[in-house]
Protein backbone atom coordinates (compact mmCIF):
# COMPACT_ATOMS: atom_id res chain seq x y z
CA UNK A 1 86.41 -35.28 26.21
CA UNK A 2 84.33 -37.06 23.78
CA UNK A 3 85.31 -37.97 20.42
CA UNK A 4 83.41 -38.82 17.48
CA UNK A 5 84.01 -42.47 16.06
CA UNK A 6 85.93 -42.35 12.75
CA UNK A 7 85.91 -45.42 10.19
CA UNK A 8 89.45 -46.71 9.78
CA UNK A 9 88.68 -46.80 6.20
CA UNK A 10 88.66 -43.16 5.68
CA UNK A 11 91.49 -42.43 7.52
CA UNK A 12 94.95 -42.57 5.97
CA UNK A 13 97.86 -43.85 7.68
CA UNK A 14 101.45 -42.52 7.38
CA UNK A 15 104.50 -44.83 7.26
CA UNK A 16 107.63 -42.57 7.22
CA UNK A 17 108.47 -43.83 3.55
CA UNK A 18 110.35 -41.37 1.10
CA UNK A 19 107.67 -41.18 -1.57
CA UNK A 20 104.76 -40.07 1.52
CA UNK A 21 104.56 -36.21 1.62
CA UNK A 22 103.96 -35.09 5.31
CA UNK A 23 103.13 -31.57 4.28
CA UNK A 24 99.72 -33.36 2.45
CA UNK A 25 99.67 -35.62 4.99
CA UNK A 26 99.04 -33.02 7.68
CA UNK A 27 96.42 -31.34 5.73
CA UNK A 28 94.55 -34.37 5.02
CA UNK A 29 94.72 -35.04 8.95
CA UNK A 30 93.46 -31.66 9.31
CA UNK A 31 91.10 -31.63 7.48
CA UNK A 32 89.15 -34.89 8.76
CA UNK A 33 89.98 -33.45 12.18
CA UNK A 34 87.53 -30.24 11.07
CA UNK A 35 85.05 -32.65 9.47
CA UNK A 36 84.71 -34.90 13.21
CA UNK A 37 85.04 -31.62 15.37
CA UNK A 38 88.38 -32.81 16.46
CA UNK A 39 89.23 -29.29 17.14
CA UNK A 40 91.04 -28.83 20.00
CA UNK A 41 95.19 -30.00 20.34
CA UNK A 42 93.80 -32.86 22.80
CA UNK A 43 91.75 -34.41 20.41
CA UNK A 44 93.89 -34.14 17.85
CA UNK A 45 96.98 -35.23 19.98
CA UNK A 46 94.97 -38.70 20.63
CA UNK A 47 94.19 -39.21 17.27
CA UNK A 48 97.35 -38.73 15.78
CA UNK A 49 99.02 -41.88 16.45
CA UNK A 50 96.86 -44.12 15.53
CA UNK A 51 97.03 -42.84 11.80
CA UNK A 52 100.99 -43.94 12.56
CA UNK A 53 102.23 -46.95 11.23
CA UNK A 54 105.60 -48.98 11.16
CA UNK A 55 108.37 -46.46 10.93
CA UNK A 56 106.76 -43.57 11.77
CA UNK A 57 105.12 -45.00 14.46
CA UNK A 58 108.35 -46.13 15.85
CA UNK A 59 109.69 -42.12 15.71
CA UNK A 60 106.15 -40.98 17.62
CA UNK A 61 106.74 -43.93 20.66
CA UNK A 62 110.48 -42.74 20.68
CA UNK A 63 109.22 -39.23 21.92
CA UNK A 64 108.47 -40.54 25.31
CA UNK A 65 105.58 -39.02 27.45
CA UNK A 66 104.76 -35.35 27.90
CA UNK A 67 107.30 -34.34 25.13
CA UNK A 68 104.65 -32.73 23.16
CA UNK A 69 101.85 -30.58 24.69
CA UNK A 70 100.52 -29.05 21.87
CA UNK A 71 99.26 -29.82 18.23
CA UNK A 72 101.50 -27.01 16.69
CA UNK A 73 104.57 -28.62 18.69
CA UNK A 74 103.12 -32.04 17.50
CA UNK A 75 103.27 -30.82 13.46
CA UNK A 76 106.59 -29.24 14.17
CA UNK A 77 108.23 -32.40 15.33
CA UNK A 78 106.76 -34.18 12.52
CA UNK A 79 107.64 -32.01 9.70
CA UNK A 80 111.23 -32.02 11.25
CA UNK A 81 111.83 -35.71 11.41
């Protein structure tokens, strides 16, 4: 699978603090994911962490491994934490 590079100043990162909408979060991530042809769940699924920072980043390495196989499963989780 190859993936695009993406500056890390474009990208915004998500902390897990009360005044950070996920909702808007996840569309912004979606939408840079349709700009870089980061289309399928894979791609996304890769990506997705590394927008992650501090406390939120601590909930996504909590999963474990295989816990999510999917990018619908992925936003689920999220929205629900």
């Amino acid at each position: 699978m190859t993936m695009k590079n993406i500056s890390p100043s474009i990208i915004s990162n998500f902390h897990g603090l009360r005044h950070e909408d996920p909702k808007k979060f996840l569309f912004k991530f979606e939408v840079l994911c349709r700009t870089y042809d980061y289309l399928i769940d894979p791609q996304k699924l890769k990506l997705f962490p590394k927008i992650l920072k501090y406390g939120a980043l601590k909930w996504f390495i909590g999963l474990g491994t295989h816990t999510i196989r999917t990018w619908d499963e992925m936003k689920k989780m999220f929205l629900e934490k």
